[in-house]
PDB file of N, CA and C in Angstrom:
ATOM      1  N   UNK A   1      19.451   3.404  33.809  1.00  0.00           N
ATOM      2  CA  UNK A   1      18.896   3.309  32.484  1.00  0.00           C
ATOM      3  C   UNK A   1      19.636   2.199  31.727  1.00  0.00           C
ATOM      4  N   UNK A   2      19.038   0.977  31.495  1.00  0.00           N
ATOM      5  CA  UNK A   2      19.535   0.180  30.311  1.00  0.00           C
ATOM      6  C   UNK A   2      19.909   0.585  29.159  1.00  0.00           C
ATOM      7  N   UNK A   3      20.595   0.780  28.710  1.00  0.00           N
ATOM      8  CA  UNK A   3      21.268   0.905  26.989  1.00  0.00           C
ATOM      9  C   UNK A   3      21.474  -0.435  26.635  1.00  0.00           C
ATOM     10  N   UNK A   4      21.035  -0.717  25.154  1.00  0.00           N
ATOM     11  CA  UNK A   4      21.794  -1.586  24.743  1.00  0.00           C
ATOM     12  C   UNK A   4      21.916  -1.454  23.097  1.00  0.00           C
ATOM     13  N   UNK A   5      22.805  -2.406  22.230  1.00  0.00           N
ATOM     14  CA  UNK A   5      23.214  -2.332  20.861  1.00  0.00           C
ATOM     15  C   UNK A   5      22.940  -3.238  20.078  1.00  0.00           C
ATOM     16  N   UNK A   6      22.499  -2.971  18.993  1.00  0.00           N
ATOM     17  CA  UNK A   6      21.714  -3.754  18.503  1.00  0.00           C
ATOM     18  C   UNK A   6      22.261  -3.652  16.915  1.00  0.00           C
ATOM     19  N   UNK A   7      22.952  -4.234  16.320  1.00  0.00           N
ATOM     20  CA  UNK A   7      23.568  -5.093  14.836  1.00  0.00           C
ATOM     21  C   UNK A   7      22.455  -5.308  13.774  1.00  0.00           C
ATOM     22  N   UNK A   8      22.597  -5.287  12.506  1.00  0.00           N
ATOM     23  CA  UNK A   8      22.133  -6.001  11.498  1.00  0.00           C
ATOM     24  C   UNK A   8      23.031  -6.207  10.581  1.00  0.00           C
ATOM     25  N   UNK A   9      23.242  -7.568   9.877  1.00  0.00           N
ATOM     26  CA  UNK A   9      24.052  -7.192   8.881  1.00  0.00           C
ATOM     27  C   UNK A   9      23.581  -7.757   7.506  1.00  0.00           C
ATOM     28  N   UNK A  10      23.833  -7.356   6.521  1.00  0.00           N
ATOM     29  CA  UNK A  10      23.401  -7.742   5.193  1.00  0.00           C
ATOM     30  C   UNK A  10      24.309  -7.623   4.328  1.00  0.00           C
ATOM     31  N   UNK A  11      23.731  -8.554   3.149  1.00  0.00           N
ATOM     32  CA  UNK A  11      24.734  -8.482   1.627  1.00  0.00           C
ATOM     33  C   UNK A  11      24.626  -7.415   1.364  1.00  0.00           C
ATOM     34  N   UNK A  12      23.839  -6.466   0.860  1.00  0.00           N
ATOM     35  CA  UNK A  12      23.628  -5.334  -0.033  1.00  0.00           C
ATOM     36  C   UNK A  12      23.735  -4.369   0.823  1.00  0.00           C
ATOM     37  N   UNK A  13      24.090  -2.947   0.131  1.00  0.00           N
ATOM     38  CA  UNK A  13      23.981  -1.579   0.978  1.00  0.00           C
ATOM     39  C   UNK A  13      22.480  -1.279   1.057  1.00  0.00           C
ATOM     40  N   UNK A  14      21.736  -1.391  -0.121  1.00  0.00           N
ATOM     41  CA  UNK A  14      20.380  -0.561   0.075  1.00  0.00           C
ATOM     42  C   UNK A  14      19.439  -1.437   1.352  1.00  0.00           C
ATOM     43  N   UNK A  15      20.187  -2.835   1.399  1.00  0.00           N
ATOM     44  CA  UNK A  15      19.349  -3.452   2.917  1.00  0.00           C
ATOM     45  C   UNK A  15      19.279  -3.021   3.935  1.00  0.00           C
ATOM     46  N   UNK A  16      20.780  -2.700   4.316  1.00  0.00           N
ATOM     47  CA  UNK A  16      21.590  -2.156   5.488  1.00  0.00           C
ATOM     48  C   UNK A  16      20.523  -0.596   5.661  1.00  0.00           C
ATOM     49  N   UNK A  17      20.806   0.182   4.592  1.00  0.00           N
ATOM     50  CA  UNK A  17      20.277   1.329   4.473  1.00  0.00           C
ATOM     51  C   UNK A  17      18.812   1.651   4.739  1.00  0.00           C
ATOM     52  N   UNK A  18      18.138   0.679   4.699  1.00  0.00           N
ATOM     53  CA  UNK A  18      16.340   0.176   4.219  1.00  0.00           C
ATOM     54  C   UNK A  18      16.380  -0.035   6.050  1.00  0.00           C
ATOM     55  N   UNK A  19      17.059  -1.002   6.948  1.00  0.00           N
ATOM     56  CA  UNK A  19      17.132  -0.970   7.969  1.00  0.00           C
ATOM     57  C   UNK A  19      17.406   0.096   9.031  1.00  0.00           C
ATOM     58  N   UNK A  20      18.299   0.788   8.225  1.00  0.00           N
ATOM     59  CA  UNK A  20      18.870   2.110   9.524  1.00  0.00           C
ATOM     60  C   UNK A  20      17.545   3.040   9.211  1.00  0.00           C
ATOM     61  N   UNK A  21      17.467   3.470   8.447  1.00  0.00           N
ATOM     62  CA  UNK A  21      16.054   4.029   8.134  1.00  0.00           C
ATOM     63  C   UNK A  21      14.672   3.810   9.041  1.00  0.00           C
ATOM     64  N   UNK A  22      14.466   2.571   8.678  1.00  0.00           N
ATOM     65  CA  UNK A  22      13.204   1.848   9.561  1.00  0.00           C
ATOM     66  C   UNK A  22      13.674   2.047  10.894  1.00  0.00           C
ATOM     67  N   UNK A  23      14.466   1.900  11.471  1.00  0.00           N
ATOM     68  CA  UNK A  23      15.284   1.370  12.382  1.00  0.00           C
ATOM     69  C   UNK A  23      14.982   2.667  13.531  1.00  0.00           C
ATOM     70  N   UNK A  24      15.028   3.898  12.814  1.00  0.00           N
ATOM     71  CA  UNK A  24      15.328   5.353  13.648  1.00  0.00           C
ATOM     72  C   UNK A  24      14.214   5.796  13.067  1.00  0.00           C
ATOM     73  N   UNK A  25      12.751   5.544  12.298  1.00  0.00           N
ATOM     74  CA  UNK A  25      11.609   5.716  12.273  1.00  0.00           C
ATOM     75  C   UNK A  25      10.883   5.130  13.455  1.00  0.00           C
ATOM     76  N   UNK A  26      11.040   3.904  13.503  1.00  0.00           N
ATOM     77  CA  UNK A  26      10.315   3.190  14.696  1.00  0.00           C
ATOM     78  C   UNK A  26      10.566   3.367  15.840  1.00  0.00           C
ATOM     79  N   UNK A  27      11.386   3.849  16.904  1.00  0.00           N
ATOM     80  CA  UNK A  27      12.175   4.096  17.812  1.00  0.00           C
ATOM     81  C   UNK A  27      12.890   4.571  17.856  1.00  0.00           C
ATOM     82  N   UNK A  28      13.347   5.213  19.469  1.00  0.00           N
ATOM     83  CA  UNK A  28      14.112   6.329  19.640  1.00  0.00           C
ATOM     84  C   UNK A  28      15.484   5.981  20.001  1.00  0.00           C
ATOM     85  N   UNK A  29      16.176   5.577  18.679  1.00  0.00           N
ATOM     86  CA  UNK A  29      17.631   4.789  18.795  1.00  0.00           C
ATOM     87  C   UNK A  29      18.701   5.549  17.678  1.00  0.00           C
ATOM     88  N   UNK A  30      19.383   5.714  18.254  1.00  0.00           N
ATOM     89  CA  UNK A  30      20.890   6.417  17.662  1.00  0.00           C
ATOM     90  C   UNK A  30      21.451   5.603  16.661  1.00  0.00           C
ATOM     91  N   UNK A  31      22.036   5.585  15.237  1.00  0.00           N
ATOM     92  CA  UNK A  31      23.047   4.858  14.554  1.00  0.00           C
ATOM     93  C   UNK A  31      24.081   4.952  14.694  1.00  0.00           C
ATOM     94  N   UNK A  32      24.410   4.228  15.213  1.00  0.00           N
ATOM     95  CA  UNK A  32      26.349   4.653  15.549  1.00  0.00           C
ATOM     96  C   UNK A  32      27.336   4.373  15.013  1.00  0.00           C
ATOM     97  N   UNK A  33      26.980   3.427  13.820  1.00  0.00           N
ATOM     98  CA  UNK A  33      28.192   3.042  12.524  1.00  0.00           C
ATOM     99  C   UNK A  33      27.230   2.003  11.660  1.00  0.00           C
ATOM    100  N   UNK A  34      27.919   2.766  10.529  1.00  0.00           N
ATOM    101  CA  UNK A  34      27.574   2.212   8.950  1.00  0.00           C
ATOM    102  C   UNK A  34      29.006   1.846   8.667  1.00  0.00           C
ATOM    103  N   UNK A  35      28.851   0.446   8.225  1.00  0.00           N
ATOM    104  CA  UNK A  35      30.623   0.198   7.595  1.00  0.00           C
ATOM    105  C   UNK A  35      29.973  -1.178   6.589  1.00  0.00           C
ATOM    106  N   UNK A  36      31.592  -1.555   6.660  1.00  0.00           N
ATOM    107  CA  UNK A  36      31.416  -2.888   5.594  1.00  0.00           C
ATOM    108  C   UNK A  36      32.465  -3.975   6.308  1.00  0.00           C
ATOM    109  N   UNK A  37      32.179  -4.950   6.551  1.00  0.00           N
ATOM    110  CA  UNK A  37      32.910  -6.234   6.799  1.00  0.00           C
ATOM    111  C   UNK A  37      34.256  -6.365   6.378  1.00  0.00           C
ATOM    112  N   UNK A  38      34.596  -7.459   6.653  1.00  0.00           N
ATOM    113  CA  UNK A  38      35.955  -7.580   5.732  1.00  0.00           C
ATOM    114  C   UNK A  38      35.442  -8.828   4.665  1.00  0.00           C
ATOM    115  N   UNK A  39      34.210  -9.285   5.092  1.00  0.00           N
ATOM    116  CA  UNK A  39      33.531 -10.348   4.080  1.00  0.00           C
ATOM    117  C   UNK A  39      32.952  -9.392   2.801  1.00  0.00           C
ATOM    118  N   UNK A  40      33.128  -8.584   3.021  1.00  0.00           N
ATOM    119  CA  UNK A  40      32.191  -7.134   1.637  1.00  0.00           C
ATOM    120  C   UNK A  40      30.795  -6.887   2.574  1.00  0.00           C
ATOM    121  N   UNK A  41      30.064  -7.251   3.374  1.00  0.00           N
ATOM    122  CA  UNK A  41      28.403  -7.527   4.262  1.00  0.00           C
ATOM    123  C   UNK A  41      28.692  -6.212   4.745  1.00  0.00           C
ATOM    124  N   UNK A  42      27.419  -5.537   4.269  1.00  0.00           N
ATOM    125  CA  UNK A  42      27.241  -4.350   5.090  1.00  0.00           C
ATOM    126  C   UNK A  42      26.357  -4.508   6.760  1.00  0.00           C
ATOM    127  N   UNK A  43      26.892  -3.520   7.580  1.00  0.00           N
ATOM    128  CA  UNK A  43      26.070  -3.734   9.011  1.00  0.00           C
ATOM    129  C   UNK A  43      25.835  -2.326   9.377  1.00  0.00           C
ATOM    130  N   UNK A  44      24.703  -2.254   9.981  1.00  0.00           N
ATOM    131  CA  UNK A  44      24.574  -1.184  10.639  1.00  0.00           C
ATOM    132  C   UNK A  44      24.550  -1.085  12.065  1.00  0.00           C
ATOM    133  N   UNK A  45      24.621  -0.106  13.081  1.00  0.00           N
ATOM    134  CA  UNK A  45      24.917  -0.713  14.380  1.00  0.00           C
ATOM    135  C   UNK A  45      23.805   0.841  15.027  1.00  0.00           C
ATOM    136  N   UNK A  46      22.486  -0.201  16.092  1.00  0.00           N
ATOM    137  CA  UNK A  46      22.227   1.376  16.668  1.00  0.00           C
ATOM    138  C   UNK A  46      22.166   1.541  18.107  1.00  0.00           C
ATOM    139  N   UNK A  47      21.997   2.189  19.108  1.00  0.00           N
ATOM    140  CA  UNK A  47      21.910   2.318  20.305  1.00  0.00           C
ATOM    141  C   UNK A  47      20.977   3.012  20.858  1.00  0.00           C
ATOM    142  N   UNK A  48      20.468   2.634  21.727  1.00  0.00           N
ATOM    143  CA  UNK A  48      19.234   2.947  22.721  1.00  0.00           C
ATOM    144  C   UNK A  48      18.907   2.468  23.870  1.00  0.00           C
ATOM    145  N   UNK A  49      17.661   2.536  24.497  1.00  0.00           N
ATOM    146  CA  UNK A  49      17.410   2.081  25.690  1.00  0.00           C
ATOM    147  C   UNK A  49      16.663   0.661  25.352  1.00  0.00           C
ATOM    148  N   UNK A  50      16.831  -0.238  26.269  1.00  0.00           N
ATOM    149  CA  UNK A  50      16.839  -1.768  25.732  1.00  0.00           C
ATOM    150  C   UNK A  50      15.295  -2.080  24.800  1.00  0.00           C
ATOM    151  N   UNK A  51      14.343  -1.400  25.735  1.00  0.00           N
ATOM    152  CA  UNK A  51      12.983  -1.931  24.695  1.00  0.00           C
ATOM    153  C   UNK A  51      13.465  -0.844  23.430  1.00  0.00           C
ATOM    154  N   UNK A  52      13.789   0.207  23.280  1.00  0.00           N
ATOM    155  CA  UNK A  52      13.354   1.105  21.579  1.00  0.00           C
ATOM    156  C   UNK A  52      14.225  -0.066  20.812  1.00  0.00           C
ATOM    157  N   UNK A  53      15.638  -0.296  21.458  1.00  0.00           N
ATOM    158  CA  UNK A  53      16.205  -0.940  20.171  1.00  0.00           C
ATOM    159  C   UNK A  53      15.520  -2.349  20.093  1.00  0.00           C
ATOM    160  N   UNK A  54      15.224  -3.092  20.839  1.00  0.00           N
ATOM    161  CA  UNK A  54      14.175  -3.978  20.236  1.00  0.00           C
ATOM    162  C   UNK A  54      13.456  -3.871  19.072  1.00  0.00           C
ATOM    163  N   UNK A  55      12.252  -2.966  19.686  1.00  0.00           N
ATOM    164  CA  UNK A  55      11.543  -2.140  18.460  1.00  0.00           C
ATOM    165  C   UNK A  55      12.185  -1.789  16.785  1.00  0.00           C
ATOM    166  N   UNK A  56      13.149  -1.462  17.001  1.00  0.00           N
ATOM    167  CA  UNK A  56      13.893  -0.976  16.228  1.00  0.00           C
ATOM    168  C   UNK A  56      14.665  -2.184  15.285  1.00  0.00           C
ATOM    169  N   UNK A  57      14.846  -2.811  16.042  1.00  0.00           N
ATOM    170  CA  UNK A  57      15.522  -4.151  15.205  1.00  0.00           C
ATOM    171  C   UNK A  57      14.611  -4.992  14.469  1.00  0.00           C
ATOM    172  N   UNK A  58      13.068  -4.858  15.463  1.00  0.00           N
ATOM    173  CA  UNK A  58      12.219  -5.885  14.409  1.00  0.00           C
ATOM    174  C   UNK A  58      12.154  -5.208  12.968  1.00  0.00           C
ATOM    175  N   UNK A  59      11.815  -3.706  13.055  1.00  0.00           N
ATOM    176  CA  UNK A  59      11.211  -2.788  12.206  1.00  0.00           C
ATOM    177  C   UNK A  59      12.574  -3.213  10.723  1.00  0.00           C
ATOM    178  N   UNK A  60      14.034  -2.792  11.481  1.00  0.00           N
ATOM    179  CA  UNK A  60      14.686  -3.058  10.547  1.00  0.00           C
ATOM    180  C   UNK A  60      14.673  -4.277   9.957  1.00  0.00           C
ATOM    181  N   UNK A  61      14.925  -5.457  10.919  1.00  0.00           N
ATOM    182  CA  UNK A  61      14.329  -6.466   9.692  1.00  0.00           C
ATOM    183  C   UNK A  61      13.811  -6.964   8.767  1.00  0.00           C
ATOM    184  N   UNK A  62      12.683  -6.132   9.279  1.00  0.00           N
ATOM    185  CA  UNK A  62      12.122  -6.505   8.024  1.00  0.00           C
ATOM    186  C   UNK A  62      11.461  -5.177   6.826  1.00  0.00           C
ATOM    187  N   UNK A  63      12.655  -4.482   7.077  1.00  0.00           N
ATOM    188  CA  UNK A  63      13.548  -3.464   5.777  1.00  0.00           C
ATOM    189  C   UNK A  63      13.789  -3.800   4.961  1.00  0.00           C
ATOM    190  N   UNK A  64      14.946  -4.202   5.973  1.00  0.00           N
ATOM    191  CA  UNK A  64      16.398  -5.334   5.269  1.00  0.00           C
ATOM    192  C   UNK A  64      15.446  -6.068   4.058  1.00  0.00           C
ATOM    193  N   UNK A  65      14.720  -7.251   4.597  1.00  0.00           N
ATOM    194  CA  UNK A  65      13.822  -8.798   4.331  1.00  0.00           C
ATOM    195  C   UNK A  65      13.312  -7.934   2.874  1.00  0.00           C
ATOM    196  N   UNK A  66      12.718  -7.249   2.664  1.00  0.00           N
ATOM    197  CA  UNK A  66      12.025  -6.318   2.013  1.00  0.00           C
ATOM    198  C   UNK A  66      12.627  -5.699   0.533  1.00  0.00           C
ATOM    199  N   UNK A  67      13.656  -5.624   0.784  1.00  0.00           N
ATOM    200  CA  UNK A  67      14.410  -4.816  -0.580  1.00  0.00           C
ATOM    201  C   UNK A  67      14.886  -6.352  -1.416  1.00  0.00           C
ATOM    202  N   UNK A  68      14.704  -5.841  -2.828  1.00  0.00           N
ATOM    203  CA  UNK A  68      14.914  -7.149  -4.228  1.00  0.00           C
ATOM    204  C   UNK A  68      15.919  -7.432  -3.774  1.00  0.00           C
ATOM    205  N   UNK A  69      16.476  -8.522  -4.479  1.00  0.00           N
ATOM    206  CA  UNK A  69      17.673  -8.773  -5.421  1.00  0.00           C
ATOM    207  C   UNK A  69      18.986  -8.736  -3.949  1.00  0.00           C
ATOM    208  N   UNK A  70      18.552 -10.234  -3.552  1.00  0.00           N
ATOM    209  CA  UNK A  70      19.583 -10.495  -2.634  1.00  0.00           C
ATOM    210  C   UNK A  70      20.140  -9.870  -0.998  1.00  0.00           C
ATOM    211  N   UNK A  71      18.701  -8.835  -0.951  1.00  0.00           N
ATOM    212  CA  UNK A  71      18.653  -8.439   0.170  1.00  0.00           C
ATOM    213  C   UNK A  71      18.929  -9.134   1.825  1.00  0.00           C
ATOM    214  N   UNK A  72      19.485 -10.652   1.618  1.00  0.00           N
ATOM    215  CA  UNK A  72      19.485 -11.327   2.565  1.00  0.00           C
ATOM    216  C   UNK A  72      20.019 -10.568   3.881  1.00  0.00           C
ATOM    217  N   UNK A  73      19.776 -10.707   5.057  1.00  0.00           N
ATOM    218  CA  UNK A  73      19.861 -10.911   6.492  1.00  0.00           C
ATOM    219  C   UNK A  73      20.517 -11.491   6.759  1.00  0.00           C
ATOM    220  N   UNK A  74      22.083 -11.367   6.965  1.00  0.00           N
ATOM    221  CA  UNK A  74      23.100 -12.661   7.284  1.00  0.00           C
ATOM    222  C   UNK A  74      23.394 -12.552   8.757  1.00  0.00           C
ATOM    223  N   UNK A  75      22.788 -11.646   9.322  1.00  0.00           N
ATOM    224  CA  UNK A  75      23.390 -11.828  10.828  1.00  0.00           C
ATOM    225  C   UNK A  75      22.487 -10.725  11.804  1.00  0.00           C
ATOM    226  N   UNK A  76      22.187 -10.843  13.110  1.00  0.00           N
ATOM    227  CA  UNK A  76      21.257  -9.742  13.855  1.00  0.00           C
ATOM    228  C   UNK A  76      21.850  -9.822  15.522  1.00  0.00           C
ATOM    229  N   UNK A  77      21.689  -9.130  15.897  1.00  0.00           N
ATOM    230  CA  UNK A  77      22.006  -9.294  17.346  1.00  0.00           C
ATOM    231  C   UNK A  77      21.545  -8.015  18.739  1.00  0.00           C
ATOM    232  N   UNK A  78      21.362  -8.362  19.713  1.00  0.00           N
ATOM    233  CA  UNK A  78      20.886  -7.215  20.446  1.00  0.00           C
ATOM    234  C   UNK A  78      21.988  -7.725  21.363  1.00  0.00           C
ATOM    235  N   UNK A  79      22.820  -6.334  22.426  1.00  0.00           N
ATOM    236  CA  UNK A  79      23.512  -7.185  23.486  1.00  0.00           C
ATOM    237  C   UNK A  79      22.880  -5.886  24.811  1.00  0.00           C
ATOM    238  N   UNK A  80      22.187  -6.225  25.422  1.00  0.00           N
ATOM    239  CA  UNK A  80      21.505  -5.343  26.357  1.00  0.00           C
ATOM    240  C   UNK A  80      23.057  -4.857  27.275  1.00  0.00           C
ATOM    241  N   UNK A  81      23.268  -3.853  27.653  1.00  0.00           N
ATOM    242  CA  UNK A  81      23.860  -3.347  28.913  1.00  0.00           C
ATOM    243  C   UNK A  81      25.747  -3.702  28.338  1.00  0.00           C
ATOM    244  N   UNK A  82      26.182  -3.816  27.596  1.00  0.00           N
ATOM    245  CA  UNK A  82      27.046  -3.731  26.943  1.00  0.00           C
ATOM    246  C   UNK A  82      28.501  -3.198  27.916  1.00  0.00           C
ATOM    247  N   UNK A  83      29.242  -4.270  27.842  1.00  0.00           N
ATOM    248  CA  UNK A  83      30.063  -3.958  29.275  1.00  0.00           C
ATOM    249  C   UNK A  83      31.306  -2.640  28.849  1.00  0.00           C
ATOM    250  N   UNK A  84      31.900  -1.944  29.520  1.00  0.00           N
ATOM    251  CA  UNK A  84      32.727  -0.818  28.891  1.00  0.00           C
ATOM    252  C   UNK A  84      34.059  -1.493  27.802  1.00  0.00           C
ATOM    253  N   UNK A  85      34.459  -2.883  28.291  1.00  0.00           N
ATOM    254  CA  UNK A  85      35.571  -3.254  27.492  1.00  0.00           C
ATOM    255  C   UNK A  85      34.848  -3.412  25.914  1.00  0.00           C
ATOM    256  N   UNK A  86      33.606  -4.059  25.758  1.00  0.00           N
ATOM    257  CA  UNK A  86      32.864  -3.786  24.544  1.00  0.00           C
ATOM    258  C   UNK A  86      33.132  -2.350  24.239  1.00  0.00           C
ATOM    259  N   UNK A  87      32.330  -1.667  24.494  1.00  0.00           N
ATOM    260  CA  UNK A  87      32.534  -0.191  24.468  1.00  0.00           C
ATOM    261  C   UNK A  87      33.682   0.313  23.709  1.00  0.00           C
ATOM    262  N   UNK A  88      34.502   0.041  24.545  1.00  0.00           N
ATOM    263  CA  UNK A  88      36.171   0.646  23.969  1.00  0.00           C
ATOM    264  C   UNK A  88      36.744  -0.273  22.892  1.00  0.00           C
ATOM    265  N   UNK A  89      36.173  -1.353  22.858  1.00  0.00           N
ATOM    266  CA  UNK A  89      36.974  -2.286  21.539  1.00  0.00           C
ATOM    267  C   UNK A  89      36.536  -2.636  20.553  1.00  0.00           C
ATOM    268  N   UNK A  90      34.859  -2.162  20.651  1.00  0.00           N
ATOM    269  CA  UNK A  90      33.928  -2.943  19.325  1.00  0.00           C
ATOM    270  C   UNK A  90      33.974  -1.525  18.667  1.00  0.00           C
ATOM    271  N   UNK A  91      33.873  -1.952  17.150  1.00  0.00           N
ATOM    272  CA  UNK A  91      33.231  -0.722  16.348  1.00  0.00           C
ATOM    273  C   UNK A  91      31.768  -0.626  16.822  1.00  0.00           C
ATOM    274  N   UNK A  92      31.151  -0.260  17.638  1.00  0.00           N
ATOM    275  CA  UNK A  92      29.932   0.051  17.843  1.00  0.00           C
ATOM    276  C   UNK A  92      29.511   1.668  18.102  1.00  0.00           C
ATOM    277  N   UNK A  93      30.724   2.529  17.834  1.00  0.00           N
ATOM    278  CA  UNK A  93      30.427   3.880  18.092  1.00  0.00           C
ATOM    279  C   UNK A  93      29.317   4.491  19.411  1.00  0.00           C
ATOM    280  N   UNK A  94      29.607   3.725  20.897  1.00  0.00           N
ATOM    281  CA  UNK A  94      28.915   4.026  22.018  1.00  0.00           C
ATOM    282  C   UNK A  94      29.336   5.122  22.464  1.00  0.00           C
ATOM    283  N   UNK A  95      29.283   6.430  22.155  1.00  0.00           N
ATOM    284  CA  UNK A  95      30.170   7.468  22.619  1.00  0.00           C
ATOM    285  C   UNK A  95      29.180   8.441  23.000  1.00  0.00           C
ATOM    286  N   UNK A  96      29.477   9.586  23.983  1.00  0.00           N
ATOM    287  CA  UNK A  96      28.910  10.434  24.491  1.00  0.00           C
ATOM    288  C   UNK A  96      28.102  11.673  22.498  1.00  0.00           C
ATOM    289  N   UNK A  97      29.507  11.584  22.242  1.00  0.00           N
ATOM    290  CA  UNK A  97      29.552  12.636  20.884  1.00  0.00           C
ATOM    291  C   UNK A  97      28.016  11.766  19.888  1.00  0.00           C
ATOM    292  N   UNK A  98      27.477  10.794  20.073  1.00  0.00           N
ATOM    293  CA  UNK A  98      26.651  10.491  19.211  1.00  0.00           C
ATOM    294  C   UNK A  98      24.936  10.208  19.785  1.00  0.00           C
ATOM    295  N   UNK A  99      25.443  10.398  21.035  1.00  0.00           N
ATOM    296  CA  UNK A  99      23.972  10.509  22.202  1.00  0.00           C
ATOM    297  C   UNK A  99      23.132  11.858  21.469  1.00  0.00           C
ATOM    298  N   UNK A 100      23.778  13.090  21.275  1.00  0.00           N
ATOM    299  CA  UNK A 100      22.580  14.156  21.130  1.00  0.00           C
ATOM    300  C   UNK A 100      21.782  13.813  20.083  1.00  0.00           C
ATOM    301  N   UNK A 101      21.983  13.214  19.130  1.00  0.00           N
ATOM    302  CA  UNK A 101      21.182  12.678  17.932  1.00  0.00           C
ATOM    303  C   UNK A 101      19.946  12.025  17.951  1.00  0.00           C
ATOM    304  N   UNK A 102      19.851  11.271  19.155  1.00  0.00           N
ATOM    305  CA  UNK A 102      19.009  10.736  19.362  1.00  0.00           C
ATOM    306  C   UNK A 102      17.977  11.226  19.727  1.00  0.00           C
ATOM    307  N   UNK A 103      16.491  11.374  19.730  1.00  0.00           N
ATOM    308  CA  UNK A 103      15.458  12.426  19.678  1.00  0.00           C
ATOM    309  C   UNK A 103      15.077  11.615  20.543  1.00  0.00           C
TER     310      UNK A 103
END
């Protein structure tokens, strides 16, 4: 089974938020961390099997794209199959403990 992780990041919280939302409406993908940069940019981070988070990333985009007042899109990324040293070193929250969530 492919897994892979898939990023958005934005200026504003309600973007970020507008995305994780869309994000786990459209497909069957896990959120595995909400944080904030050290730039202030909020990101959200989700996980799934390689096509949902696809799905899932367009949907959030254009969440994100969607909300007023500076809602910009500063960064996106999908990394299919995500090697274990990722795993153990990225904040991406890939953990067994956040799999049941996922419907």
């Amino acid at each position: 089974m492919a897994i892979a992780v898939g990023v958005i990041e934005t200026q504003t919280f309600p973007a970020v938020l507008a995305a994780a939302d869309a994000m786990v409406k459209a497909a069957n993908v896990t959120v595995s961390v909400q944080d904030r940069s050290e730039s202030g940019r909020q990101f959200v981070v989700i996980r799934g099997l390689v096509a949902e988070v696809k799905r899932a990333m367009e949907a959030g985009l254009v969440a994100a794209k969607a909300c007023p007042n500076l809602a910009e899109v500063t960064s996106h990324v999908i990394i299919p199959n995500p090697t274990d040293n990722i795993d153990a070193i990225l904040p991406i929250g890939f953990t067994s403990a956040s799999e049941p969530f996922r419907v």
